[in-house]
Protein backbone atom coordinates (compact mmCIF):
# COMPACT_ATOMS: atom_id res chain seq x y z
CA UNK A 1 0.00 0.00 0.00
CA UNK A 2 0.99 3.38 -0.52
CA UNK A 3 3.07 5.80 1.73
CA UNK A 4 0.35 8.52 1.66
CA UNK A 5 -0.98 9.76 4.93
CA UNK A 6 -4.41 8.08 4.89
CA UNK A 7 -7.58 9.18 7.63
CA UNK A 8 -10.11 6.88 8.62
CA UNK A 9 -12.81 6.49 6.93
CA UNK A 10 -16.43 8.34 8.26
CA UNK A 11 -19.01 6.55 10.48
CA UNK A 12 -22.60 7.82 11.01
CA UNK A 13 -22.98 10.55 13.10
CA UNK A 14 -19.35 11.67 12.84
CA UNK A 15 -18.94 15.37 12.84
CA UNK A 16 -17.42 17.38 10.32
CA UNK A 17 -15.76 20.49 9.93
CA UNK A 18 -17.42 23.17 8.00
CA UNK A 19 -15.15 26.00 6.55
CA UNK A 20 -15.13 28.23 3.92
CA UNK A 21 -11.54 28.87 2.55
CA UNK A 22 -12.07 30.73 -0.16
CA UNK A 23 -15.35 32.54 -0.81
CA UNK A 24 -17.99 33.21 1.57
CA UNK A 25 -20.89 31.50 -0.32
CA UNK A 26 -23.21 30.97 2.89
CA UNK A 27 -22.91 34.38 3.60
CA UNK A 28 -24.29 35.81 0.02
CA UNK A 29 -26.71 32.24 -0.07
CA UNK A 30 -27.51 31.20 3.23
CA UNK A 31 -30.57 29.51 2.03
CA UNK A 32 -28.97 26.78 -0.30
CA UNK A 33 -25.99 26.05 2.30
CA UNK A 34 -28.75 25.61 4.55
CA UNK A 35 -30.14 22.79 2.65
CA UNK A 36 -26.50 22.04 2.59
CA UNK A 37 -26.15 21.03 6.07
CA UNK A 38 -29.72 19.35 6.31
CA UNK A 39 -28.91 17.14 3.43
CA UNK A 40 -25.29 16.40 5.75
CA UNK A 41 -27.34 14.73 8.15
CA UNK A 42 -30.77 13.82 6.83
CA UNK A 43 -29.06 12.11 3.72
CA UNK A 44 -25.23 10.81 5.03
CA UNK A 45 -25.71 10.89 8.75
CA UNK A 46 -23.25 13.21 9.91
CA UNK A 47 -23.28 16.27 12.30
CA UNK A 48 -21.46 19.64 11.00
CA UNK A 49 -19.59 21.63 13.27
CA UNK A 50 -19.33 25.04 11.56
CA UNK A 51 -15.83 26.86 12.04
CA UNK A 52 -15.57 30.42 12.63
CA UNK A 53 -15.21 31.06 8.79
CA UNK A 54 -17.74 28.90 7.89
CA UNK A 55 -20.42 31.98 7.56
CA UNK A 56 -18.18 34.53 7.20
CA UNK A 57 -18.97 37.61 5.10
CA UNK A 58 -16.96 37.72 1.76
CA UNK A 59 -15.24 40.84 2.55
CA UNK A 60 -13.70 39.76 5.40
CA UNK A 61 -12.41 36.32 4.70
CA UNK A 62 -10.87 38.30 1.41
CA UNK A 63 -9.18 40.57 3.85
CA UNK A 64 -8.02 37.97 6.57
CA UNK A 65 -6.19 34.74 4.74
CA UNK A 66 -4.83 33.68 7.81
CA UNK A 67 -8.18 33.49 9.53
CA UNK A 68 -8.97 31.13 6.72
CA UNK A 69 -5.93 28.88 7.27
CA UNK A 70 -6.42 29.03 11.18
CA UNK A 71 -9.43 27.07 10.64
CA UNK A 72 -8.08 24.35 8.44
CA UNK A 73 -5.19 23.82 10.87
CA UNK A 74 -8.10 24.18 13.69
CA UNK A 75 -9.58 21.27 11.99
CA UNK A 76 -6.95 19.26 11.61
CA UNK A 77 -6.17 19.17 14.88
CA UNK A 78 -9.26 18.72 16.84
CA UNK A 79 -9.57 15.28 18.08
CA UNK A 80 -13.41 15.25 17.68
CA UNK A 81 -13.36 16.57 13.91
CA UNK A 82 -13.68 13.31 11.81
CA UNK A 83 -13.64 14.99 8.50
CA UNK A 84 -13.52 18.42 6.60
CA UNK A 85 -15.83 19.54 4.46
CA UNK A 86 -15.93 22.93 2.08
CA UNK A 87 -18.46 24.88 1.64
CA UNK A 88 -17.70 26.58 -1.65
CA UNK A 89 -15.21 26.94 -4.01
CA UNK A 90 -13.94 30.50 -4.51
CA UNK A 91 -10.91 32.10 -6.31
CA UNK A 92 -7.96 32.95 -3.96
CA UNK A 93 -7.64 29.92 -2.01
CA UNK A 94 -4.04 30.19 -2.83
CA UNK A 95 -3.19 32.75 -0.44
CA UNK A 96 -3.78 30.53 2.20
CA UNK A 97 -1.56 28.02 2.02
CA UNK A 98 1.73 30.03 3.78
CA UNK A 99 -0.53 29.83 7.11
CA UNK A 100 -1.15 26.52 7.07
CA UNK A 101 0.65 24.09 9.75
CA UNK A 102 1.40 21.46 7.55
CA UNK A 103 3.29 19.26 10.26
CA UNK A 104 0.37 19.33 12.07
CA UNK A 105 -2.26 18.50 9.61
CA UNK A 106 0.16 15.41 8.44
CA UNK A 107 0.35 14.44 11.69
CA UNK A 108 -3.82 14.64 12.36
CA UNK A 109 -5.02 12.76 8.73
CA UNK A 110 -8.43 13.30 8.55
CA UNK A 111 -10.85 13.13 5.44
CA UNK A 112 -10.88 16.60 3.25
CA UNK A 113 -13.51 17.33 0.78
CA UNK A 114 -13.51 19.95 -2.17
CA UNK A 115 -13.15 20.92 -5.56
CA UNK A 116 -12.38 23.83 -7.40
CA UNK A 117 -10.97 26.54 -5.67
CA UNK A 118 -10.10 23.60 -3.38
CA UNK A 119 -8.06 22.15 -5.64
CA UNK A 120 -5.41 24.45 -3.94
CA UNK A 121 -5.49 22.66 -0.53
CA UNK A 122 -6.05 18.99 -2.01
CA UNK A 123 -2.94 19.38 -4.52
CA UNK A 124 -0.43 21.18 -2.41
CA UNK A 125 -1.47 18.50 0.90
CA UNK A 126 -1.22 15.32 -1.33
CA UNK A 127 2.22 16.30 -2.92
CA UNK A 128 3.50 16.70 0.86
CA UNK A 129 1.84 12.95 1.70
CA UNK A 130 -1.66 13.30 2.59
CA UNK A 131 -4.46 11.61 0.98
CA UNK A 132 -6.82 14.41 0.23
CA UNK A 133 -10.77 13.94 -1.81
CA UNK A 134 -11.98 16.20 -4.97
CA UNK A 135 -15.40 16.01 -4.90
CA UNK A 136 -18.68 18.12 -4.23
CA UNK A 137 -19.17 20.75 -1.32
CA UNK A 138 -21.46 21.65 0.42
CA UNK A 139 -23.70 23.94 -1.45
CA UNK A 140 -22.51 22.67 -4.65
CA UNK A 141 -22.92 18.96 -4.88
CA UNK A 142 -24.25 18.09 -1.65
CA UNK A 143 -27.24 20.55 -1.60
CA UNK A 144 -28.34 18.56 -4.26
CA UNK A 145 -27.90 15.20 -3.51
CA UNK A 146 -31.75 13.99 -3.67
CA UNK A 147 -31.37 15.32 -7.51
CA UNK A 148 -29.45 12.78 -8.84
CA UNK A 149 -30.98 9.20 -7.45
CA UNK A 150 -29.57 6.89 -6.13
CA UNK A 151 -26.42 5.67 -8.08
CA UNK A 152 -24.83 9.24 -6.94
CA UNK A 153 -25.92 8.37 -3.16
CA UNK A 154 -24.45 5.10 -3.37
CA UNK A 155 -20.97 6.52 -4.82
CA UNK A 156 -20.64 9.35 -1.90
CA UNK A 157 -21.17 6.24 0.73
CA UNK A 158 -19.03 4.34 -0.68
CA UNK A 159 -16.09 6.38 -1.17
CA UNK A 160 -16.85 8.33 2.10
CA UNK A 161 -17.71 5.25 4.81
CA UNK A 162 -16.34 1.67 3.31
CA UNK A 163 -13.19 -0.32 4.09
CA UNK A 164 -13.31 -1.86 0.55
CA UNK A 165 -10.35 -3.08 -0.82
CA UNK A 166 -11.42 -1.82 -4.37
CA UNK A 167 -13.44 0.31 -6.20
CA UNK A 168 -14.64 0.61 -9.81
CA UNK A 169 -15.57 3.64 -11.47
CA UNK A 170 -18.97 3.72 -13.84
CA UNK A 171 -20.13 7.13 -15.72
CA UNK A 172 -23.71 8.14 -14.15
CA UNK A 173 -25.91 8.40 -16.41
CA UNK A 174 -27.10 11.38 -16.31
CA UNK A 175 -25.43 15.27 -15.85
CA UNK A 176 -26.38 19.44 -15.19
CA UNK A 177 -24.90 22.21 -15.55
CA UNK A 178 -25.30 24.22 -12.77
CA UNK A 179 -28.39 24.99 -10.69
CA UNK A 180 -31.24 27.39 -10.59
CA UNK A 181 -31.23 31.05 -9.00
CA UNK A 182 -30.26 29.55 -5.49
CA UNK A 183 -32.38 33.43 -4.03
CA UNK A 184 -35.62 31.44 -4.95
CA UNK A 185 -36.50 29.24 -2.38
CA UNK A 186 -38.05 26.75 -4.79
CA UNK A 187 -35.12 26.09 -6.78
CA UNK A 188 -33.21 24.79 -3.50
CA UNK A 189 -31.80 21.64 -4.18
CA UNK A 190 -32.74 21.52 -8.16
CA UNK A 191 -30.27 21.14 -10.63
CA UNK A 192 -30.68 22.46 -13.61
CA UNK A 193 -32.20 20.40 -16.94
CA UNK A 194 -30.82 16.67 -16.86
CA UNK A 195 -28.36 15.79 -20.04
CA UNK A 196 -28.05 11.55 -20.79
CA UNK A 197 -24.72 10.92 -20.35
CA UNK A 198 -22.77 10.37 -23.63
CA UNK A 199 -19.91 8.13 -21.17
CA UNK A 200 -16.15 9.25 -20.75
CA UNK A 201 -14.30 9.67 -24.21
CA UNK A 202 -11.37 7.33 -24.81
CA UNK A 203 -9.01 10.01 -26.51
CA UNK A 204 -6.62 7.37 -26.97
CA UNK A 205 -6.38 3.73 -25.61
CA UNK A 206 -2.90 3.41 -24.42
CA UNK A 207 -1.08 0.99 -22.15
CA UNK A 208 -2.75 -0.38 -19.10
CA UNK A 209 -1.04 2.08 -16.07
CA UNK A 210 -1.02 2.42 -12.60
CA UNK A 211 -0.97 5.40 -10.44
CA UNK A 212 -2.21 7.92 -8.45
CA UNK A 213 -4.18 10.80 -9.76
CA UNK A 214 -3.57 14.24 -8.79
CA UNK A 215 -4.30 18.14 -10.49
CA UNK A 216 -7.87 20.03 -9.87
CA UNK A 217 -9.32 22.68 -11.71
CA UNK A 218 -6.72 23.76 -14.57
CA UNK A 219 -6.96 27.39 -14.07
CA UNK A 220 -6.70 27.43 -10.38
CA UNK A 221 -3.36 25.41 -10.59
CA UNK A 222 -2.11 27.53 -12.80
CA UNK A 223 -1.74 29.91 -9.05
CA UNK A 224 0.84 28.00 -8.14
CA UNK A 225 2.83 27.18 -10.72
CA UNK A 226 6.78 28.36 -10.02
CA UNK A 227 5.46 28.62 -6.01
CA UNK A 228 6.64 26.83 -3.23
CA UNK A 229 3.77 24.93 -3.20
CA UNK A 230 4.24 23.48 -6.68
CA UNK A 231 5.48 19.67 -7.01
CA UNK A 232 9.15 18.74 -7.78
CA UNK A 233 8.96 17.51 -11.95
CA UNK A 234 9.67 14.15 -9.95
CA UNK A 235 6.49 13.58 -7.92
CA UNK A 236 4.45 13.40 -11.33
CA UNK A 237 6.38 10.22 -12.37
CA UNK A 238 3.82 8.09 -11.00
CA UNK A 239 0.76 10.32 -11.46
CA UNK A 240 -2.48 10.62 -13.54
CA UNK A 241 -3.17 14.08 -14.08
CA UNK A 242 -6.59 15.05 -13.70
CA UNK A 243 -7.86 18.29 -14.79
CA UNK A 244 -11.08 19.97 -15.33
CA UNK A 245 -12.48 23.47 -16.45
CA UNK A 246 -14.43 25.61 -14.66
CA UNK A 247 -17.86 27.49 -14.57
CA UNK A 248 -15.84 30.91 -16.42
CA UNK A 249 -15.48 28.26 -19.46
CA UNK A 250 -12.08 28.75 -20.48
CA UNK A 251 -11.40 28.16 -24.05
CA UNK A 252 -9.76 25.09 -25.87
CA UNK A 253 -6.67 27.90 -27.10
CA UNK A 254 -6.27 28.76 -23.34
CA UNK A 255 -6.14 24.90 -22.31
CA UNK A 256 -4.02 24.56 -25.34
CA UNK A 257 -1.43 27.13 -24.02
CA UNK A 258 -1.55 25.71 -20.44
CA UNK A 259 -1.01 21.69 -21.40
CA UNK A 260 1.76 23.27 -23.08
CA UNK A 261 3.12 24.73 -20.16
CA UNK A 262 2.90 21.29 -18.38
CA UNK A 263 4.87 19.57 -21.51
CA UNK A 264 7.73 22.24 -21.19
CA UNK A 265 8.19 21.67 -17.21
CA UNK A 266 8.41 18.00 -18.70
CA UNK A 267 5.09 17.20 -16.44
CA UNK A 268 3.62 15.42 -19.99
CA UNK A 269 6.76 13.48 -20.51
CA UNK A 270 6.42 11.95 -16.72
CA UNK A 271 2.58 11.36 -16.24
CA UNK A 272 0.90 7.69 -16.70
CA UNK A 273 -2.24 8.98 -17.74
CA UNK A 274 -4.32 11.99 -18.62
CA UNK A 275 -8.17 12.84 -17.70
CA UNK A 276 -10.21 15.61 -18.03
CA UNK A 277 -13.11 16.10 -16.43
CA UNK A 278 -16.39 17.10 -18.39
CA UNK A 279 -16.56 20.27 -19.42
CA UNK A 280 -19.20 22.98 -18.10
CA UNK A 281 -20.67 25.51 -20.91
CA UNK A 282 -18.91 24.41 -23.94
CA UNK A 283 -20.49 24.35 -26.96
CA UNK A 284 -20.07 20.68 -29.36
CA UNK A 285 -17.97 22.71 -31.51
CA UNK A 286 -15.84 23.57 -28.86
CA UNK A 287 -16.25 20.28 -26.60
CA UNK A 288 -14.54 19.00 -30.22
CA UNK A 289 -11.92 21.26 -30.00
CA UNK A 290 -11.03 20.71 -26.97
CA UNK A 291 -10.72 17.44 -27.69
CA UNK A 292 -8.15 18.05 -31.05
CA UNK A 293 -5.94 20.36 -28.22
CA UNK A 294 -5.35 17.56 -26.32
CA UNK A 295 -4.53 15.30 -29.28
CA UNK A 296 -1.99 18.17 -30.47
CA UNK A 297 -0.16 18.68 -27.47
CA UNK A 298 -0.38 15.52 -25.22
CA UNK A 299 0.39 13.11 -28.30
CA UNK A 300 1.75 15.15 -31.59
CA UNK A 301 3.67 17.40 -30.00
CA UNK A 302 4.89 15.62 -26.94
CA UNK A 303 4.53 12.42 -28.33
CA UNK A 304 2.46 10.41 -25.32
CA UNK A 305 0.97 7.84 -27.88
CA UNK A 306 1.67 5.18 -25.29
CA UNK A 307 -0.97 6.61 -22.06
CA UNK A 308 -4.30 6.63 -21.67
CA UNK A 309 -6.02 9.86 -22.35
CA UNK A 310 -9.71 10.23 -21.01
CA UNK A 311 -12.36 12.95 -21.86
CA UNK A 312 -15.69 13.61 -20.32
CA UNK A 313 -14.86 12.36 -16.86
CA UNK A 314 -17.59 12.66 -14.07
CA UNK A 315 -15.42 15.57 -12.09
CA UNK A 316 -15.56 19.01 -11.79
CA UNK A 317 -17.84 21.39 -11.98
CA UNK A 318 -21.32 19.54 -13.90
CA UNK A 319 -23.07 17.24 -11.33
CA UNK A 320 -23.29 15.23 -10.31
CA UNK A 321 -19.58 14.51 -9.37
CA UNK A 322 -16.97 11.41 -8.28
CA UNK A 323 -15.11 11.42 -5.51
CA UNK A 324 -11.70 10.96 -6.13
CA UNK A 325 -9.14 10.63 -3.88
CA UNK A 326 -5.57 11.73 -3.95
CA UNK A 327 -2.63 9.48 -3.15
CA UNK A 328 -4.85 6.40 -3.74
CA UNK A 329 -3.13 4.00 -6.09
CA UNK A 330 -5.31 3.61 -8.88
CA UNK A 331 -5.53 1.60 -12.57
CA UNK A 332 -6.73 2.66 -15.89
CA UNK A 333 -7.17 -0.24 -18.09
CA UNK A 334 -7.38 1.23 -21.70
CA UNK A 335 -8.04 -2.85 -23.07
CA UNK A 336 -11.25 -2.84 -20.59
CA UNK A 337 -12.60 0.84 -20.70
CA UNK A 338 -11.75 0.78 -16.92
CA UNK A 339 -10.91 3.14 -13.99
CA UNK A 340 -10.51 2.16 -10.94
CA UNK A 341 -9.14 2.09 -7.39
CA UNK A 342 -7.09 -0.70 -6.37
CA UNK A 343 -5.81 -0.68 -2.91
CA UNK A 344 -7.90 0.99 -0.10
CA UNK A 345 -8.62 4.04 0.66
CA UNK A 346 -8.68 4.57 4.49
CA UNK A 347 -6.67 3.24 6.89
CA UNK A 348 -6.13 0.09 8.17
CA UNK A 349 -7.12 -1.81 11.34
CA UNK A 350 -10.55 0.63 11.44
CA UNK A 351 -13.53 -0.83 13.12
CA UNK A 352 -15.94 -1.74 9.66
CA UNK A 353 -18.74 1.22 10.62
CA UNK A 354 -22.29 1.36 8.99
CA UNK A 355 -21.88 2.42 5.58
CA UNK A 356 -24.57 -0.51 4.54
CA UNK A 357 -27.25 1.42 6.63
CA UNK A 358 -28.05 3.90 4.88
């Protein structure tokens, strides 16, 4: 099994850390992190324990980056805290990371939960040895939980309260893109109109490969870059990259000009695998050119004609979402269409808790 710090996994009526490290959502939308918090316990069993930034107004947390970090460290080292969950993703997430105690939070591994703005915390904590999870937050993913059925229920428990050994991916099969005005009280907990599910896209087949993913939301990694908090070109030799695009819809030239950032710091040239998470707002004309950027960079002009390449992968910022965790060794099978975990990923020697009774 892998060296990765790993937490244990959750048990009904845990409690979990609320926090809001980068914008203050519940502050602007109290109504729809509300229905957040409900669906925490009605729906997964668990008890949040909001942190003093948890419902703090924009403005400040903007002003007060250490505040932010104080309650991530906070967190991380309260004894009763099981887990961490965000509530929404944000934009300057970055500027917390010099405040946090990252001996400390190695030291305490516990079970954090985010995505997009996120990504800063997950990526920068799983290159120093923690197992971190991108998935939904609070208002955005959890809210709607009741939205999706129950194959999206199933996949939270799983990945959230089991001791399996395994775990095999499957596209739901069904997507949105975003939700309704979240200041009408109606529209709490909607998604907006249902899509059927086209499946990932198989860029290109490749060699079976094993690994451990690890990347975010493209554009907010592209904060750290040349930082501190950046990976050595090493720690990508055993890595699938996993990237997606977010809700301000970047365009295929400006993912173009990033993945070639990634092939010059010789990122392309290390990586076992490459997937991309569906993207939200694009066009079909520009879903396809998306897809002929990838093809030009990752394989033409880097020449990766031997990994797999995936497209359309349930992360990011349409719902509903996978959890997927960082520092988990993992296996895409190209020859069987397959992604999947294969070792486990919580701890061992943790008392099997009641993920079946739900």
């Amino acid at each position: 099994m892998s060296n990765f710090k790993r937490p244990r996994k959750l048990q009904r009526g845990d409690r979990i850390a609320v926090v809001s490290p980068s914008w203050g959502g519940p502050n602007v939308f109290p109504a729809i992190y509300e229905t957040g918090l409900e669906k925490m316990r009605a729906q997964l069993h668990l008890e949040p324990v909001e942190f003093p930034t948890a419902r703090m107004a924009p403005d400040r947390l903007a002003q007060n980056p250490k505040l932010r970090a104080d309650d991530i460290n906070a967190a991380f080292a309260d004894e009763s805290i099981a887990g961490i969950f965000v509530s929404i993703g944000g934009d300057d997430s970055a500027r917390i990371l010099p405040y946090l105690n990252t001996e400390l939070i190695l030291a305490n591994p516990k079970l954090l939960l985010g995505y997009s703005d996120t990504t800063t915390l997950l990526s920068y904590l799983s290159s120093q040895g923690l197992v971190t999870f991108h998935g939904p937050t609070i208002m955005a993913g959890i809210a709607q939980i009741e939205s999706f059925g129950d194959q999206y229920k199933a996949h939270l428990v799983r990945l959230l309260f089991s001791s399996g050994q395994t775990y095999e991916y499957a596209p739901y099969q069904a997507y949105a893109e975003g939700y309704p005005d979240w200041a009408i009280p109606e529209n709490l907990g909607k998604v907006n109109v249902l899509t059927q599910n086209s499946g990932w896209d198989w860029l290109q087949k490749g060699e079976d490969k094993q690994g451990y993913f690890w990347g975010g939301c493209i554009e907010v990694l592209e904060f750290l870059k040349g930082t501190d908090f950046w990976p050595a070109r090493s720690f990508f030799d055993d890595k699938f990259l996993l990237l997606e695009t977010s809700e301000e819809v970047p365009t295929p030239d400006q993912v173009m000009r990033i993945l070639r950032n990634y092939g010059l710091q010789t990122i392309l040239d290390r990586i076992q695998g490459l997937v991309i998470g569906r993207p939200r707002g694009y066009s079909e004309e520009q879903k396809l050119a998306l897809r002929q950027v990838v093809k030009q960079i990752v394989v033409d002009e880097y020449g990766r004609s031997d990994i797999p390449i995936i497209l359309n992968f349930d992360i990011g910022h349409t719902d509903p979402q996978f959890i997927v965790p960082f520092g988990v060794k993992a296996l895409i099978s190209s020859a069987n269409a397959r992604v999947a975990l294969v070792e486990p990923i919580f701890r061992k020697n943790e008392p099997e808790g009641n993920s079946n009774a739900f």
